[in-house]
Protein backbone atom coordinates (compact mmCIF):
# COMPACT_ATOMS: atom_id res chain seq x y z
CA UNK A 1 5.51 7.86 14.98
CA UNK A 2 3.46 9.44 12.60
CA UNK A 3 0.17 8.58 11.85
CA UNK A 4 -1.49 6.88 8.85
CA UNK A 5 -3.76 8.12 6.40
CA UNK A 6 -5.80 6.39 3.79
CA UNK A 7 -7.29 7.48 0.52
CA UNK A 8 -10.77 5.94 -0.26
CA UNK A 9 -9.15 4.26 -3.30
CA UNK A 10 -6.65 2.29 -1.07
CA UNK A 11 -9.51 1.16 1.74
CA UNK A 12 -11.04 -0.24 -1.57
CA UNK A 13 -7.77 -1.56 -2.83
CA UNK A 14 -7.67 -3.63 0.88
CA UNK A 15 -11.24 -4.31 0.98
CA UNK A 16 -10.91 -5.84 -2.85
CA UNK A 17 -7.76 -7.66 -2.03
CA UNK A 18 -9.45 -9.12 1.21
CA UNK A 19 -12.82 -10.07 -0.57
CA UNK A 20 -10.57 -11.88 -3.17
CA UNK A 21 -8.93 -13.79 -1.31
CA UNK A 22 -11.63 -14.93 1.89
CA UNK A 23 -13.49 -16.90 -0.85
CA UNK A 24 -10.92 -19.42 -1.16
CA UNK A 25 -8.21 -18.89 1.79
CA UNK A 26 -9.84 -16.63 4.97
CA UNK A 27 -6.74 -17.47 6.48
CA UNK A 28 -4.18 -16.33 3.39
CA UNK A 29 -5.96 -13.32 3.16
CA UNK A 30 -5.58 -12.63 7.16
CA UNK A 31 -1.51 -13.40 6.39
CA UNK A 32 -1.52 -10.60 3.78
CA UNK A 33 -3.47 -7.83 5.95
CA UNK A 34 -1.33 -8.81 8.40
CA UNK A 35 1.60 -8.53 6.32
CA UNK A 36 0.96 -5.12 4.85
CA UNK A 37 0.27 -3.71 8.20
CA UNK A 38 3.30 -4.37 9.70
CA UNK A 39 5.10 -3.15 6.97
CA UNK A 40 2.95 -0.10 7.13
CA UNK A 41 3.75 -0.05 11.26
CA UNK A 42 7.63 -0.24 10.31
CA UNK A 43 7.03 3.40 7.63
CA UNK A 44 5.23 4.82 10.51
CA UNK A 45 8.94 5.02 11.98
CA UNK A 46 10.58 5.31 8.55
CA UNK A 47 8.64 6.94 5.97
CA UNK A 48 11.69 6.91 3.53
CA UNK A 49 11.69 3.35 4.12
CA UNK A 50 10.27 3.00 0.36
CA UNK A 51 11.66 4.01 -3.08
CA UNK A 52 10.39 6.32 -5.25
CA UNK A 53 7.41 5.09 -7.78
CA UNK A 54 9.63 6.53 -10.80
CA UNK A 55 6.61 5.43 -13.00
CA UNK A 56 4.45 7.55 -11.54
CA UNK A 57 5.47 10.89 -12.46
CA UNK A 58 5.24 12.08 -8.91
CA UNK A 59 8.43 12.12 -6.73
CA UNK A 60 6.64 12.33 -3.49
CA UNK A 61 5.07 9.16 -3.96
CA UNK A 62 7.01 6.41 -2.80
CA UNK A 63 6.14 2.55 -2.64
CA UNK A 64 7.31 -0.49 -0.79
CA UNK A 65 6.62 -4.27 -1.74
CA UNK A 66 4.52 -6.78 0.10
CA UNK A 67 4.85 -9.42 -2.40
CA UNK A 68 2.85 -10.07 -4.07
CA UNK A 69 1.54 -6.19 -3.92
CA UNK A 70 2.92 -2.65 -4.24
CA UNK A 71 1.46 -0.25 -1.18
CA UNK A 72 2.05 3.68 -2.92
CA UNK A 73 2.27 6.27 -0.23
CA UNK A 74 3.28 9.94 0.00
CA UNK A 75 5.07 10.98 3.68
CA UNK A 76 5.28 14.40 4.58
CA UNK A 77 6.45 16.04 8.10
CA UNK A 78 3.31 14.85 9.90
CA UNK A 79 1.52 12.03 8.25
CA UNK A 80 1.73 9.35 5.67
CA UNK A 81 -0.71 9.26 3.40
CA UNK A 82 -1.72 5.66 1.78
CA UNK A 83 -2.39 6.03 -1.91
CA UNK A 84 -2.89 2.68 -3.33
CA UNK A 85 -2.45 -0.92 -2.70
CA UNK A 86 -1.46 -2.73 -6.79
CA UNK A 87 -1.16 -5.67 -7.64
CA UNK A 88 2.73 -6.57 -9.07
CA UNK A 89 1.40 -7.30 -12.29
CA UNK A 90 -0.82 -4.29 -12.68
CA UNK A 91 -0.04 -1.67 -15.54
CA UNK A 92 0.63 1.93 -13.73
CA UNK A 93 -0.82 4.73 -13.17
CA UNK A 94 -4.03 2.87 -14.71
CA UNK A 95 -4.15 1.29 -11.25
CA UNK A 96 -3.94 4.28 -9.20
CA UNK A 97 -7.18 5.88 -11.10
């Protein structure tokens, strides 16, 4: 399995998403940490699990959907790297500045 790696801007991403939802739902926003990490467990195994962010410009950086958010990543031969955790309805790249 290779390991994870996170960018500052997606431990904000998290820590924003998290803070969001707590004020209303502490146990929603449990469901979607817990969501994202297991889909996060299952690239560990499968880093071409995701399709390629066309919009990005990048074709390293690939995404998969936890609905209601898109997690960007970029695999290579040892490591995943977590790029950005966006919103569905956010324009792109704005939301990976």
């Amino acid at each position: 399995m290779l390991p994870l790696f996170w960018t500052e801007r997606a431990v904000a991403h998290l820590e924003a998403i998290v803070d969001y939802y707590s004020i209303t739902s502490p146990v929603y926003a449990e469901s979607i940490v817990a969501r994202i990490d297991h889909r996060l467990q299952l690239l560990r195994r499968h880093p071409e699990l995701g399709k390629m962010a066309i919009e990005i410009g990048d074709p390293m950086i690939r995404e998969v959907v936890v609905s209601p958010y898109r997690v960007f990543y970029r695999p290579s031969a040892d490591a995943i790297e977590i790029l950005a955790i966006v919103h569905e309805r956010r324009h792109l790249p704005a939301a990976m500045e």
